[in-house]
PDB file of N, CA and C in Angstrom:
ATOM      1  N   UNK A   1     107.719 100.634 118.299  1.00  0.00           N
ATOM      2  CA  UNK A   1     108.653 101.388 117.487  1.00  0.00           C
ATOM      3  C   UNK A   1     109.246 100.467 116.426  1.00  0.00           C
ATOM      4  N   UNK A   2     109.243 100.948 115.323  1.00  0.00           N
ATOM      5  CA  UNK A   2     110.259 100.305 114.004  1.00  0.00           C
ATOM      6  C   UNK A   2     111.723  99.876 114.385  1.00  0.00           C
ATOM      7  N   UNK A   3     112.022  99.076 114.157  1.00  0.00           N
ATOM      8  CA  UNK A   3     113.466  98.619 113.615  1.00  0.00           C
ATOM      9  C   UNK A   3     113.880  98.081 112.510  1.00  0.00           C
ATOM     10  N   UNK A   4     114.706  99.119 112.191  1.00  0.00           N
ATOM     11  CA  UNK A   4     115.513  98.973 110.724  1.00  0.00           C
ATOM     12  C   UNK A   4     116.958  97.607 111.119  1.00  0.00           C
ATOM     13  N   UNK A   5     116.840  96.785 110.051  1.00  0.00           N
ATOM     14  CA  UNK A   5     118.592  95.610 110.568  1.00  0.00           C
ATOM     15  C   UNK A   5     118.919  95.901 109.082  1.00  0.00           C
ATOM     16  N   UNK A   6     120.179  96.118 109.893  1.00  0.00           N
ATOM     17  CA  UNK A   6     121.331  96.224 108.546  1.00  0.00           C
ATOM     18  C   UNK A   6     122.321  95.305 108.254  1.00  0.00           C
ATOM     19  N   UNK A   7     122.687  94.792 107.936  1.00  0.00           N
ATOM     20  CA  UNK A   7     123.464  93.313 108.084  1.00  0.00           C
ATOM     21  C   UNK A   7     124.835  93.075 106.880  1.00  0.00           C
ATOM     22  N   UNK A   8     125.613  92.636 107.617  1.00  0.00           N
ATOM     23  CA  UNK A   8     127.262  92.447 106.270  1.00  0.00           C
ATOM     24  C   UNK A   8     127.170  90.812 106.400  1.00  0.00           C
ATOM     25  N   UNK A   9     127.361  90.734 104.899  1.00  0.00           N
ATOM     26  CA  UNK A   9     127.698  89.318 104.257  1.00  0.00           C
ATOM     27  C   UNK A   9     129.507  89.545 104.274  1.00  0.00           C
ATOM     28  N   UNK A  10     129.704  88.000 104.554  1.00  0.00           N
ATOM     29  CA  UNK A  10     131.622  88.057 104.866  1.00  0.00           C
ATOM     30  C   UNK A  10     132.037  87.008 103.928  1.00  0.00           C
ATOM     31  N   UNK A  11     131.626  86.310 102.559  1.00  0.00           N
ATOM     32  CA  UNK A  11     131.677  85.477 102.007  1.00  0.00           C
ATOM     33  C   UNK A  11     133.322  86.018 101.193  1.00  0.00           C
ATOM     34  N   UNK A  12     132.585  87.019 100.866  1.00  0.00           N
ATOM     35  CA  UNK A  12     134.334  87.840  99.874  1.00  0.00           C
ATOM     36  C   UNK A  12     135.777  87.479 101.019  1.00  0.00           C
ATOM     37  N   UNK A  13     135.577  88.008 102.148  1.00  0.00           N
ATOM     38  CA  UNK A  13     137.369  87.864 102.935  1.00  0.00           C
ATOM     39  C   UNK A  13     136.565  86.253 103.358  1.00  0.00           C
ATOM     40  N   UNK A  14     135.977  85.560 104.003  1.00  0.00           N
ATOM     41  CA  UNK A  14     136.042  84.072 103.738  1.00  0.00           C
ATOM     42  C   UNK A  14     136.900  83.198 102.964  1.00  0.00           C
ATOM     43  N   UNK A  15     136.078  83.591 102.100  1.00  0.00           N
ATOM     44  CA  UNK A  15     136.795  82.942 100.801  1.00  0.00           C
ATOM     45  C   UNK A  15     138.372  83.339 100.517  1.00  0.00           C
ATOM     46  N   UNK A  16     138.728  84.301 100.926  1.00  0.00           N
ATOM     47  CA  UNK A  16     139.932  85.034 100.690  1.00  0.00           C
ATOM     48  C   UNK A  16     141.306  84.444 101.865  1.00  0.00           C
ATOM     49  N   UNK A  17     140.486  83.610 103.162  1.00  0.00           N
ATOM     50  CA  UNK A  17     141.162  83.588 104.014  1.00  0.00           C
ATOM     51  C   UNK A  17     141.379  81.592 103.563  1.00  0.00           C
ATOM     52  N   UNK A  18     140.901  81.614 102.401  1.00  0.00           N
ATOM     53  CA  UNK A  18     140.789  79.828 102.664  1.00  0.00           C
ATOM     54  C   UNK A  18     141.483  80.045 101.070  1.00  0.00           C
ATOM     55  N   UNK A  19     141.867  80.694 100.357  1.00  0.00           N
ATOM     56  CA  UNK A  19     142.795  80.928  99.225  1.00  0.00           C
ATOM     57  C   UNK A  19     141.788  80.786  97.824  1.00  0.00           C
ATOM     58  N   UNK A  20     140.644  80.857  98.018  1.00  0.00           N
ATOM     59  CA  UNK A  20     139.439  80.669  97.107  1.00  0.00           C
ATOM     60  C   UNK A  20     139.903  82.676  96.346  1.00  0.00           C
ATOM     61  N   UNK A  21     139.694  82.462  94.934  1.00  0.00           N
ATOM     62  CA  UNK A  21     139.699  83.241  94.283  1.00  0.00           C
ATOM     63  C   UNK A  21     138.790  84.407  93.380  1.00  0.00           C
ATOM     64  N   UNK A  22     137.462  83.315  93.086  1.00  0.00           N
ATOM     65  CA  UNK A  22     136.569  83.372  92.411  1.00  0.00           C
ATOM     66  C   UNK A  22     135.320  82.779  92.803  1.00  0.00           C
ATOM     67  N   UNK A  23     134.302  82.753  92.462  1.00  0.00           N
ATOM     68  CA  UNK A  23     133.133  81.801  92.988  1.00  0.00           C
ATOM     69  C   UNK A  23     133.050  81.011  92.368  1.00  0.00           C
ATOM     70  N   UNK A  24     133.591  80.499  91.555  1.00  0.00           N
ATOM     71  CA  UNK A  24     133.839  79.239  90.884  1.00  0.00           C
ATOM     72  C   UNK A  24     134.803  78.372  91.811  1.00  0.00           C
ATOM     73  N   UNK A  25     135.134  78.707  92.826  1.00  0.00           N
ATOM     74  CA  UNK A  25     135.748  77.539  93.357  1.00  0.00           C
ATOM     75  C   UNK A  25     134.618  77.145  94.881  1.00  0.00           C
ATOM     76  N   UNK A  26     133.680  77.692  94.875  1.00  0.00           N
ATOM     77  CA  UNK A  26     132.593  77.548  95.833  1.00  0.00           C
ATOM     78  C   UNK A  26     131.943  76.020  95.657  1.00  0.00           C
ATOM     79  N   UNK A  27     131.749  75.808  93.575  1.00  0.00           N
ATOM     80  CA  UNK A  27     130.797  74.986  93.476  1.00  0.00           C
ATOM     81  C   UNK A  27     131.356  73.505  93.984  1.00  0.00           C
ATOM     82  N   UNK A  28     132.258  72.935  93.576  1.00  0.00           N
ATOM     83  CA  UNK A  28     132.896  71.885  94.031  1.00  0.00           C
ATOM     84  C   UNK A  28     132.508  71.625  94.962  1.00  0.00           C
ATOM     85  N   UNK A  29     132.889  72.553  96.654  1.00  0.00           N
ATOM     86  CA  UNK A  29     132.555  72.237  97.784  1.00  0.00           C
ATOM     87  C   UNK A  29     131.254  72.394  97.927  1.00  0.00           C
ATOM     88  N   UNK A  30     130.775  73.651  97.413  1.00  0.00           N
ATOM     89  CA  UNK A  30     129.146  73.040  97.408  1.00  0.00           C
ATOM     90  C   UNK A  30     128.186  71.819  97.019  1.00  0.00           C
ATOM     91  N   UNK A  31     129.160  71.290  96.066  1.00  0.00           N
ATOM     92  CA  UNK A  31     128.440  70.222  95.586  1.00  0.00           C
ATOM     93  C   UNK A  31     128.289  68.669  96.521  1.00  0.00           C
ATOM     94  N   UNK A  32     129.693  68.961  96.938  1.00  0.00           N
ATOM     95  CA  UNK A  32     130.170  67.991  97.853  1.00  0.00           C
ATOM     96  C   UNK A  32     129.284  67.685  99.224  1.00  0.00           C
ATOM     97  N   UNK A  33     128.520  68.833  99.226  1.00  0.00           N
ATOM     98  CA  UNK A  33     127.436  69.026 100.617  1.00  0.00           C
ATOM     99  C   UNK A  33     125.950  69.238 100.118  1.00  0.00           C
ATOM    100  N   UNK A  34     125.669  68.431  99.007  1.00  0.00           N
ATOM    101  CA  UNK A  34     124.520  67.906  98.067  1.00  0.00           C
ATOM    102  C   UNK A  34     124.455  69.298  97.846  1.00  0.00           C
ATOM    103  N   UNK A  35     124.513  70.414  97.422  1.00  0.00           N
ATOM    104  CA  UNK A  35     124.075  71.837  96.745  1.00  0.00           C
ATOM    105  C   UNK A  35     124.555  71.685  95.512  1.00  0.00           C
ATOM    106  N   UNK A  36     123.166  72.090  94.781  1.00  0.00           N
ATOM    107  CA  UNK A  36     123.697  72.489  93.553  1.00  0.00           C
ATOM    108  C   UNK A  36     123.178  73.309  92.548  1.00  0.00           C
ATOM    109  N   UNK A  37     123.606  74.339  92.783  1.00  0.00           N
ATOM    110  CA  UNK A  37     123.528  76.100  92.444  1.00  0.00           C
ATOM    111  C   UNK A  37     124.174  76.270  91.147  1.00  0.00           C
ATOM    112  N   UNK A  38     124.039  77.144  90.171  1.00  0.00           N
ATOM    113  CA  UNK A  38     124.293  77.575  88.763  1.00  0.00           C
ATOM    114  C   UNK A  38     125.690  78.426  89.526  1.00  0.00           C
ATOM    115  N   UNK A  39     126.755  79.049  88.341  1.00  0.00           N
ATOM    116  CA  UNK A  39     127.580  79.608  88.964  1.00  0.00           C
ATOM    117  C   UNK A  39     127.347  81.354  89.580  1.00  0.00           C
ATOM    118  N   UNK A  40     126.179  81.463  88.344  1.00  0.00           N
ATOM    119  CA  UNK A  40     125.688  82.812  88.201  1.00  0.00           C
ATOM    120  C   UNK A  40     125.125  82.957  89.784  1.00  0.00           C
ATOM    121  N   UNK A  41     124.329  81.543  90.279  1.00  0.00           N
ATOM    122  CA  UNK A  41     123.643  81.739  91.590  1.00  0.00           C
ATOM    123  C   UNK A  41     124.925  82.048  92.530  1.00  0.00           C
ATOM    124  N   UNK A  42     125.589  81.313  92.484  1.00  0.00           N
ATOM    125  CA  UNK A  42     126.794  81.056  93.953  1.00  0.00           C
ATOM    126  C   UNK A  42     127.012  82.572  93.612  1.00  0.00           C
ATOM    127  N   UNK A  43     127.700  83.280  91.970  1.00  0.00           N
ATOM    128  CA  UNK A  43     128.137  84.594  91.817  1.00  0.00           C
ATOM    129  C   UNK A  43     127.576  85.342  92.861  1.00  0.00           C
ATOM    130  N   UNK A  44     126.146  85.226  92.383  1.00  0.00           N
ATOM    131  CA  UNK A  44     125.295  86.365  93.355  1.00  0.00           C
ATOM    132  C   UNK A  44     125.690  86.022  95.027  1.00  0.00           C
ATOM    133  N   UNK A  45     125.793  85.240  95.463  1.00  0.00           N
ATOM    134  CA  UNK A  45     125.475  84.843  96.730  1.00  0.00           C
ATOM    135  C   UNK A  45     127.422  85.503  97.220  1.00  0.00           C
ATOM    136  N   UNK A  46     128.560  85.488  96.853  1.00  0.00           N
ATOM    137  CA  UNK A  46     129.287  86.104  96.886  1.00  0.00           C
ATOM    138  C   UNK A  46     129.675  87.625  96.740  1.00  0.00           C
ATOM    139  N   UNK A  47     128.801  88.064  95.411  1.00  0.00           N
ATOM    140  CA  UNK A  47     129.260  89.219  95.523  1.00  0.00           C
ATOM    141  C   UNK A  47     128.284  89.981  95.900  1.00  0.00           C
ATOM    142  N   UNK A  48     126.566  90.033  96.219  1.00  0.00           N
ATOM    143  CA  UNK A  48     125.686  90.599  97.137  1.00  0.00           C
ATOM    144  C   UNK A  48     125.372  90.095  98.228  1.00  0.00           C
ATOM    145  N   UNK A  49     124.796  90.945  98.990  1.00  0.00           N
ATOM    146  CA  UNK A  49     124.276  91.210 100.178  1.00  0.00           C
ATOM    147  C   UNK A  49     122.666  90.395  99.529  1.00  0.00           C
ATOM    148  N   UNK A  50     122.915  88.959 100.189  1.00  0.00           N
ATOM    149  CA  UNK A  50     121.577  88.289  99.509  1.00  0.00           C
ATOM    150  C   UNK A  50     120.507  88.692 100.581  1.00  0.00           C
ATOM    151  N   UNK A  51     119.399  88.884  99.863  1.00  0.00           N
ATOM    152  CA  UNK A  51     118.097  88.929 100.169  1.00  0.00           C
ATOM    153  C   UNK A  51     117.555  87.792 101.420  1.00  0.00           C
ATOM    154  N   UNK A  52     117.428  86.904 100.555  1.00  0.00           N
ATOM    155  CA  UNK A  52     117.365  85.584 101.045  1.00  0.00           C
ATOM    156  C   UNK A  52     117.994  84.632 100.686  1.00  0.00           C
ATOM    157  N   UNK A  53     118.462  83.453 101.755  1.00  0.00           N
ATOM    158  CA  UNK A  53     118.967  82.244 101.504  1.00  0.00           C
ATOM    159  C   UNK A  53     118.866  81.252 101.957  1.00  0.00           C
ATOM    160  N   UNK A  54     118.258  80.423 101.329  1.00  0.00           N
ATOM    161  CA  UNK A  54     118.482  78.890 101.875  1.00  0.00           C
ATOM    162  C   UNK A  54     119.268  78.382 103.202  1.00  0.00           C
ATOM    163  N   UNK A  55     118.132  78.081 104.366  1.00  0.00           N
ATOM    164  CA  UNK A  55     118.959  77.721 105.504  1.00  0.00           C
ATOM    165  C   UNK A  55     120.382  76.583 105.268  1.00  0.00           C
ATOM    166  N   UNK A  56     119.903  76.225 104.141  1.00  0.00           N
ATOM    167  CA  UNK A  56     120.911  74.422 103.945  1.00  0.00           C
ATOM    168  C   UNK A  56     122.438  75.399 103.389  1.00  0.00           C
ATOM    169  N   UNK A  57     121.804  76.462 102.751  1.00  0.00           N
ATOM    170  CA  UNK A  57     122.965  76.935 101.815  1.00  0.00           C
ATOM    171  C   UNK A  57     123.650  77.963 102.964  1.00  0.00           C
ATOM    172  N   UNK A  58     122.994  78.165 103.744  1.00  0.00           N
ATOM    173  CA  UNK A  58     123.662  79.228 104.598  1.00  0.00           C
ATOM    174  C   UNK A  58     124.681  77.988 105.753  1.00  0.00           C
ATOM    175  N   UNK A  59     124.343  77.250 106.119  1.00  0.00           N
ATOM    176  CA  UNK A  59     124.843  76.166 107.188  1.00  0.00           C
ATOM    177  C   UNK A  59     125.817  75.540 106.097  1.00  0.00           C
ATOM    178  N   UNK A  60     125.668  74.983 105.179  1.00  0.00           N
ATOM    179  CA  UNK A  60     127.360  74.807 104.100  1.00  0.00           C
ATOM    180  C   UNK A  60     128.322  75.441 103.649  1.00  0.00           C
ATOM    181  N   UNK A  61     127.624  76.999 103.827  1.00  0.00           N
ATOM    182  CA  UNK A  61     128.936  77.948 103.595  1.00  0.00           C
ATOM    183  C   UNK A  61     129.530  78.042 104.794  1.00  0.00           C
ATOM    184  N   UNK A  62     129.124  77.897 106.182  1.00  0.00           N
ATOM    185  CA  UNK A  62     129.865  77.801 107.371  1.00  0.00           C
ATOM    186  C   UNK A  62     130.636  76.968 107.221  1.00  0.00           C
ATOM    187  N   UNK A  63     130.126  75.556 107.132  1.00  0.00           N
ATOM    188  CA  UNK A  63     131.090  73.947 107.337  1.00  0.00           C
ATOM    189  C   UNK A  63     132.188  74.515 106.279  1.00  0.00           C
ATOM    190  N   UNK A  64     131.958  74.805 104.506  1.00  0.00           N
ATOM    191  CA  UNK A  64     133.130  75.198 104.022  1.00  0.00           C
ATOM    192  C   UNK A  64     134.109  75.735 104.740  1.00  0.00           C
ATOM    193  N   UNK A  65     134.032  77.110 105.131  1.00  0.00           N
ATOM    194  CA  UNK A  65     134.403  78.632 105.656  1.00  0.00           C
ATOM    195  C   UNK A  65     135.040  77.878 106.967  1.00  0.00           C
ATOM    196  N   UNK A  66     134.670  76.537 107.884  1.00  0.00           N
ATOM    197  CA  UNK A  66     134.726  76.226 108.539  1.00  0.00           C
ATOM    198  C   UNK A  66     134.681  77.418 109.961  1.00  0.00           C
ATOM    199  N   UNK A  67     133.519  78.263 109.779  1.00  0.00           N
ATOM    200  CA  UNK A  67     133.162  79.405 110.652  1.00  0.00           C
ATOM    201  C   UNK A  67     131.977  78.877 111.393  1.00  0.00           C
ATOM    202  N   UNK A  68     131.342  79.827 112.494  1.00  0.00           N
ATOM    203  CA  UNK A  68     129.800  79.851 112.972  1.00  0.00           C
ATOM    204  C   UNK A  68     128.639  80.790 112.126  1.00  0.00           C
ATOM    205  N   UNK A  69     128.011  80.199 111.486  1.00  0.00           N
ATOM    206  CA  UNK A  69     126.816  81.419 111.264  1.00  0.00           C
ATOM    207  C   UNK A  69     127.293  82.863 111.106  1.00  0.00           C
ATOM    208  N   UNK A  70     127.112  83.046 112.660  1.00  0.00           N
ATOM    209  CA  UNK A  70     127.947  84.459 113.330  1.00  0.00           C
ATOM    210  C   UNK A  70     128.653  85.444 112.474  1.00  0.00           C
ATOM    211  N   UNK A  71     129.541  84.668 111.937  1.00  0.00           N
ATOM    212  CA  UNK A  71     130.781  84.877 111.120  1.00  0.00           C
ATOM    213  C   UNK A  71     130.790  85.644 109.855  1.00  0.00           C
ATOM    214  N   UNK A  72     129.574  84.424 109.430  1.00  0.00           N
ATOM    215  CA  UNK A  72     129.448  84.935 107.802  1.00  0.00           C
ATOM    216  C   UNK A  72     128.432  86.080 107.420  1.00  0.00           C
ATOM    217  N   UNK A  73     127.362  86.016 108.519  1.00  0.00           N
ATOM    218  CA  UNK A  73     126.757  87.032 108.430  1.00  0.00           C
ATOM    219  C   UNK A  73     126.309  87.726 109.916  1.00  0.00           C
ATOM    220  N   UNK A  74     127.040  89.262 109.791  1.00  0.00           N
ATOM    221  CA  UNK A  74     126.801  90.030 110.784  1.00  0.00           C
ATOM    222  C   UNK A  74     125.602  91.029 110.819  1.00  0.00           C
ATOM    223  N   UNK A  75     124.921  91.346 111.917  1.00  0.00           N
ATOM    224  CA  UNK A  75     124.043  92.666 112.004  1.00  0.00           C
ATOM    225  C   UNK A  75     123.802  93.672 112.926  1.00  0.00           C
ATOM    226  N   UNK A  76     123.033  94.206 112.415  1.00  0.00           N
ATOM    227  CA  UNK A  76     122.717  95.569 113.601  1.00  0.00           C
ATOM    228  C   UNK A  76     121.087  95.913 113.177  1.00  0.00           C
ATOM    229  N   UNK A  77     120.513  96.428 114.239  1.00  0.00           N
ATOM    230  CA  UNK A  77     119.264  96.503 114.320  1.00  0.00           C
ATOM    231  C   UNK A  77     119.263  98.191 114.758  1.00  0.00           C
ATOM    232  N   UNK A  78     118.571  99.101 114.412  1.00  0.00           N
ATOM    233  CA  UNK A  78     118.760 100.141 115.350  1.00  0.00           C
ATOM    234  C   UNK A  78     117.189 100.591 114.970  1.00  0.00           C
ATOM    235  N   UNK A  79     116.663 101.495 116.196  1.00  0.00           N
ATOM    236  CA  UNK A  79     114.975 101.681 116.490  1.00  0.00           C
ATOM    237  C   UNK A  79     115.310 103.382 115.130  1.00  0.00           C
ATOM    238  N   UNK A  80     113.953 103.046 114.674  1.00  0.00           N
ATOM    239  CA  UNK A  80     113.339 104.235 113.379  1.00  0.00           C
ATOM    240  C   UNK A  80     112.448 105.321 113.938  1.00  0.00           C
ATOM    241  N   UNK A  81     113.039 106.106 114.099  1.00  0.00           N
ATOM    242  CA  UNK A  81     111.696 107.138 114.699  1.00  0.00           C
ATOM    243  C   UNK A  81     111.049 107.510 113.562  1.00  0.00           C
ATOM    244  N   UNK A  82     109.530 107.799 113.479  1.00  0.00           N
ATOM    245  CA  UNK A  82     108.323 108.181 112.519  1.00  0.00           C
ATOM    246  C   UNK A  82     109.583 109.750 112.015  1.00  0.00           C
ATOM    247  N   UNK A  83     109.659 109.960 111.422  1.00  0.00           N
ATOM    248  CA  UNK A  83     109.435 110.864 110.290  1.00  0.00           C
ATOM    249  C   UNK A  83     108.291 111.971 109.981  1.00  0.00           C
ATOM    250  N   UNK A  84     108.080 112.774 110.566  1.00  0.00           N
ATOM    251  CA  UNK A  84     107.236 113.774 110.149  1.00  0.00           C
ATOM    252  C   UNK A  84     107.413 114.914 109.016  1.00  0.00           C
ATOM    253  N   UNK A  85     106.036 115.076 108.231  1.00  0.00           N
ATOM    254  CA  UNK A  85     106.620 116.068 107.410  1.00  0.00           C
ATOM    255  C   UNK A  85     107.264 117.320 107.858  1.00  0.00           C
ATOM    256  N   UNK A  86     108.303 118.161 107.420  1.00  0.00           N
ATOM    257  CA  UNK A  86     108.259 119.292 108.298  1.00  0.00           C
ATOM    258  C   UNK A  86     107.724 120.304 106.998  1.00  0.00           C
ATOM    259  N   UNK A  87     107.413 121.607 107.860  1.00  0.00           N
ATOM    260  CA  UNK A  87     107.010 122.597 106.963  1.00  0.00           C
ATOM    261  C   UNK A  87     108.141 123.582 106.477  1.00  0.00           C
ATOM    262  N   UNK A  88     107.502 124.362 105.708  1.00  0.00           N
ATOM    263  CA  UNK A  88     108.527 125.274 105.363  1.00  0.00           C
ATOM    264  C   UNK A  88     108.284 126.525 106.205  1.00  0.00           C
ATOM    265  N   UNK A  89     109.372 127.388 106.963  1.00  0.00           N
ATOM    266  CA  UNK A  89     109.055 128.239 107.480  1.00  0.00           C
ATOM    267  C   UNK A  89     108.306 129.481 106.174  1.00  0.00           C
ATOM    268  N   UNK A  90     106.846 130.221 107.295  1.00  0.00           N
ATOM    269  CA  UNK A  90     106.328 131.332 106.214  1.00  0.00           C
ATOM    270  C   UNK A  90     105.447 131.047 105.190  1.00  0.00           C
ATOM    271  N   UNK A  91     105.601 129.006 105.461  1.00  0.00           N
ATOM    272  CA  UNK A  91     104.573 128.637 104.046  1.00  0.00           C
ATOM    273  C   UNK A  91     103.010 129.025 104.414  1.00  0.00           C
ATOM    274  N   UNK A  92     102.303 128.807 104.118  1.00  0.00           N
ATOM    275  CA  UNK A  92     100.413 129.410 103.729  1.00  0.00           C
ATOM    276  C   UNK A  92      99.839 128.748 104.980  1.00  0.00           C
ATOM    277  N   UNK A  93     100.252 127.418 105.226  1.00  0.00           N
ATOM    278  CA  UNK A  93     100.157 126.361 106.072  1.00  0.00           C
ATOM    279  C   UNK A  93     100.391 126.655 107.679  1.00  0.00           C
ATOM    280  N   UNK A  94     101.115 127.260 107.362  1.00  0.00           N
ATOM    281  CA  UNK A  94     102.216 127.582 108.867  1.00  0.00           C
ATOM    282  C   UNK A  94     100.859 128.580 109.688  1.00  0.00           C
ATOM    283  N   UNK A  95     100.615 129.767 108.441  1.00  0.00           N
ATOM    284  CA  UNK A  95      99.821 131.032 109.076  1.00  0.00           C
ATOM    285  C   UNK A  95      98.586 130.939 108.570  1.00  0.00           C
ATOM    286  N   UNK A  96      97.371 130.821 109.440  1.00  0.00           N
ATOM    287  CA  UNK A  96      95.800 131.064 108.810  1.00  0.00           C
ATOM    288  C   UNK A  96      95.629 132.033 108.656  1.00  0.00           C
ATOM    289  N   UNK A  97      94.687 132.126 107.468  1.00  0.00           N
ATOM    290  CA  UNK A  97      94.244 133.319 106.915  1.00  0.00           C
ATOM    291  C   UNK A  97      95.316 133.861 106.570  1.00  0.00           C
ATOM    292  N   UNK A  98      96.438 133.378 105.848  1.00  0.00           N
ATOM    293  CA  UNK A  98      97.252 134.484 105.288  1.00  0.00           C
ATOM    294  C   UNK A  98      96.580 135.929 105.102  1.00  0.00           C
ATOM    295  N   UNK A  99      95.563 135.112 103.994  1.00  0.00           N
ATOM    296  CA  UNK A  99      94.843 136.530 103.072  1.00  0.00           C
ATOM    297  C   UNK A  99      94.781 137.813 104.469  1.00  0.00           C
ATOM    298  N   UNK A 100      94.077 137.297 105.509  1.00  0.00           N
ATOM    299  CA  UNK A 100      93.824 138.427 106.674  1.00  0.00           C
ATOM    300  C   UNK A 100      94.955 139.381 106.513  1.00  0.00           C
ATOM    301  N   UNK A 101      96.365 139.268 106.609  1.00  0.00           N
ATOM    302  CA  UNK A 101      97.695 139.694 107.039  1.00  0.00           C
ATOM    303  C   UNK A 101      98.441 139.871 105.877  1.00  0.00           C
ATOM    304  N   UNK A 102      97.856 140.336 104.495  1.00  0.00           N
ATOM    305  CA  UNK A 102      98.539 140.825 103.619  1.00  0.00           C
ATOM    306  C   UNK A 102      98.211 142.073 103.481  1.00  0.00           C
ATOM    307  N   UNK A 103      98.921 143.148 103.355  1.00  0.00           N
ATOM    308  CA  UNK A 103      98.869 144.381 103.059  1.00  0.00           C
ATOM    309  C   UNK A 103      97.575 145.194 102.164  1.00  0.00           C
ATOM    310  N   UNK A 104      96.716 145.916 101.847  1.00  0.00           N
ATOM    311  CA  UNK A 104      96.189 146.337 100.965  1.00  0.00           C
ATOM    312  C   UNK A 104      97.029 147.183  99.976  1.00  0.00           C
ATOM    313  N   UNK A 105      96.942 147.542  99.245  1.00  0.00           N
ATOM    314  CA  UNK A 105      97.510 148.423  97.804  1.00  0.00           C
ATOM    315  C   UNK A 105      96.672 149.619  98.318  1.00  0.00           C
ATOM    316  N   UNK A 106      98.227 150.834  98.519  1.00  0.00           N
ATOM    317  CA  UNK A 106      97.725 151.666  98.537  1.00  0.00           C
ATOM    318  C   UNK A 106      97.235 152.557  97.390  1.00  0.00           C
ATOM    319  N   UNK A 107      96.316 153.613  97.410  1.00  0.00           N
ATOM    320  CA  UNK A 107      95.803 154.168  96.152  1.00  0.00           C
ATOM    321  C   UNK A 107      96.650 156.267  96.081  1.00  0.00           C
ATOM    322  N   UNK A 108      97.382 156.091  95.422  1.00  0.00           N
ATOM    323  CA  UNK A 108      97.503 158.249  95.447  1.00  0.00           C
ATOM    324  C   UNK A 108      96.828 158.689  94.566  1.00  0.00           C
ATOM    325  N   UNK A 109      95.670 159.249  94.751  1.00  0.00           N
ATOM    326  CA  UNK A 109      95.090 160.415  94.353  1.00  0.00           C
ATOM    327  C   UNK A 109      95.713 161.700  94.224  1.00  0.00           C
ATOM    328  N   UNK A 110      95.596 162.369  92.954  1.00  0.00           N
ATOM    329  CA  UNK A 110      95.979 163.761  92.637  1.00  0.00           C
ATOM    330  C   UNK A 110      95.309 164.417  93.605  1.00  0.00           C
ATOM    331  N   UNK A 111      96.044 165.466  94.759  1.00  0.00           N
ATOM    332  CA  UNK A 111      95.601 165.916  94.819  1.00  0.00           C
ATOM    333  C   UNK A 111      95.187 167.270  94.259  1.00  0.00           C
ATOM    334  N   UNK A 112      93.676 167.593  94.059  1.00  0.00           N
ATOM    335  CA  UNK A 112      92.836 168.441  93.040  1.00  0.00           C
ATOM    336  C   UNK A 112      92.776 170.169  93.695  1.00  0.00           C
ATOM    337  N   UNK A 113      93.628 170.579  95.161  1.00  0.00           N
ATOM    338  CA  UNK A 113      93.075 171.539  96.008  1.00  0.00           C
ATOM    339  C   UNK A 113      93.803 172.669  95.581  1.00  0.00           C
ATOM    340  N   UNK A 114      95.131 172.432  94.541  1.00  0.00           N
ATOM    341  CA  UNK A 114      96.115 173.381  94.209  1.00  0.00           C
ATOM    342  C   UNK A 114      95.759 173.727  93.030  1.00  0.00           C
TER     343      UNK A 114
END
């Protein structure tokens, strides 16, 4: 069976709990722990839900944050059931041979006896 993980980045209240304002105050300490990221990069890494990241960069935002892993990024996994198409009730699909089970057109003839 599929599993879908859904996962929260905690970098925004992190940062919020250590009096950091902006992601411009990331680079300093990043730098300080040999990283060295553009601001636009750290931007992203604050204000999305990153894709991927650098194990080195993920283990320095802890030591910053002075958190576990754990912390900064949470998840959930939950099982995907298949998806089937459904039909439309009455569609063509549903009933074979529609054609069989449609009505004929009836015909009135004058009658000619009067």
């Amino acid at each position: 069976m599929k599993r879908q993980i859904h996962y929260e980045w905690h970098t925004r209240e992190l940062m919020a709990r250590m009096g950091m304002r902006n992601s411009r105050d990331l680079v300093e300490p990043l730098r300080e722990r040999g990283i060295t990221l553009s601001e636009s990069q750290i931007y992203r890494i604050v204000a999305q839900d990153p894709e991927r990241i650098a194990f080195k960069v993920l283990v320095a935002l802890a030591d910053i944050f002075r958190v576990e892993v754990n912390e900064l990024v949470t998840y959930t996994a939950t099982d995907v059931r298949a998806q089937y198409p459904r039909k439309a009730v009455g569609s063509a699909a549903e009933v074979p041979l529609i054609e069989a089970y449609r009505p004929v057109r009836a015909r009135i003839r004058p009658d000619n006896d009067a």
